[in-house]
Protein backbone atom coordinates (compact mmCIF):
# COMPACT_ATOMS: atom_id res chain seq x y z
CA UNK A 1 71.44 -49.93 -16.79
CA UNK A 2 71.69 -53.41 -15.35
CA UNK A 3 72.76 -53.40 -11.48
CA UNK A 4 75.58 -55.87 -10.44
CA UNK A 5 74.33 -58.67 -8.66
CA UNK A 6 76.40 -57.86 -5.53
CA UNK A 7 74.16 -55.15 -4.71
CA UNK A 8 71.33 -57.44 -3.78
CA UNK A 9 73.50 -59.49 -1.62
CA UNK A 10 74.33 -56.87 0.71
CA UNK A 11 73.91 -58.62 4.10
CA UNK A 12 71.99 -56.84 7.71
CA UNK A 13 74.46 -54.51 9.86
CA UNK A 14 75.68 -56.83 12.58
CA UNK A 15 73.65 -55.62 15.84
CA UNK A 16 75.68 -54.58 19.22
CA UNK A 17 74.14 -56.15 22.17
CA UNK A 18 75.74 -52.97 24.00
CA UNK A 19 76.97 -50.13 22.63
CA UNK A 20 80.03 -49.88 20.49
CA UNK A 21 83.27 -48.87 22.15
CA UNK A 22 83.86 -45.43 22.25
CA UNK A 23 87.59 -44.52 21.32
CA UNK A 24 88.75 -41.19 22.63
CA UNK A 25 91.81 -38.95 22.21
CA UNK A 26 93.58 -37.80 25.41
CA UNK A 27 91.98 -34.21 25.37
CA UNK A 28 88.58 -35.45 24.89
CA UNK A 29 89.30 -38.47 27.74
CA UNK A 30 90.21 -35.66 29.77
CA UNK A 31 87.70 -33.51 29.56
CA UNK A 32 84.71 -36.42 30.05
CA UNK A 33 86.89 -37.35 33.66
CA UNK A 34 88.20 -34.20 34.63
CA UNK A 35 91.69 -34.12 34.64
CA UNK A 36 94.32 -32.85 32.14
CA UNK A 37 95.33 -34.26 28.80
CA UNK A 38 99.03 -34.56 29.98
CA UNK A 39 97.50 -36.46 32.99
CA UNK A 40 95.97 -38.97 30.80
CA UNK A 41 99.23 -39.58 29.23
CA UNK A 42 101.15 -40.38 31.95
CA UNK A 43 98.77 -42.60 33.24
CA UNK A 44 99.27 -44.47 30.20
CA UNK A 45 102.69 -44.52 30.32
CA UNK A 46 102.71 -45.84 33.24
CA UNK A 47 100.14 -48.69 32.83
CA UNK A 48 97.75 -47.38 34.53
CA UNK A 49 94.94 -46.97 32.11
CA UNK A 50 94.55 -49.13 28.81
CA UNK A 51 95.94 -47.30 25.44
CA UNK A 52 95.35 -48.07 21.55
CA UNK A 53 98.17 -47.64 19.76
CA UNK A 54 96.89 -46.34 16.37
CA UNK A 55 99.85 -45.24 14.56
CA UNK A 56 103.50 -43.96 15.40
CA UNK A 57 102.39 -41.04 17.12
CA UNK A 58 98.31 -41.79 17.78
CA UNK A 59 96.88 -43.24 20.71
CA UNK A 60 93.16 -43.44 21.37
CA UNK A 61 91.55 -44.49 24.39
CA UNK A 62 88.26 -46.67 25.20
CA UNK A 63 86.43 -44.79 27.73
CA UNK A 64 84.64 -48.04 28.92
CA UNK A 65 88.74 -49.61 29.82
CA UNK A 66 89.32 -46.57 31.33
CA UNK A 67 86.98 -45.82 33.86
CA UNK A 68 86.87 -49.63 34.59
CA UNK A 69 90.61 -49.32 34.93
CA UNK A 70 90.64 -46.58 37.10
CA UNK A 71 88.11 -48.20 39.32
CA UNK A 72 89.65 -51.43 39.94
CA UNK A 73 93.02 -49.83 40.25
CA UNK A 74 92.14 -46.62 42.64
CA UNK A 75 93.94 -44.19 41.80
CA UNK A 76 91.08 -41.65 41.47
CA UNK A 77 88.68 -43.65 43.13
């Protein structure tokens, strides 16, 4: 069995000079900074943290935004 030629194309994973983002649901953001799920919410919906919309109901969060976020802004600093 002859392989297709496509196979030997296959080009090198592209490298991250960091690491990748890390995208995080509001129960697992909330349990890497210590508040509650319904805490991480609400700072969402008020624009105080960064949120990924994913689908109608989905949100996911990038850690990295969100600590940066809450830095710059204070709230927990």
């Amino acid at each position: 069995m002859v392989r297709p030629r496509f196979f030997n194309r296959r080009k090198p994973m592209k490298e991250f000079s960091q690491s990748p983002p890390l995208f995080l649901t509001a129960r697992q953001l909330a349990e890497r900074i210590g508040i509650s799920a319904g805490q991480v919410r609400a700072l969402a919906r008020e624009g105080r943290i960064p949120e990924i919309v994913v689908g109608k109901n989905t949100r996911r969060y990038d850690l990295d935004a969100v600590i940066a976020a809450l830095k710059t802004k204070s709230h927990f600093a």
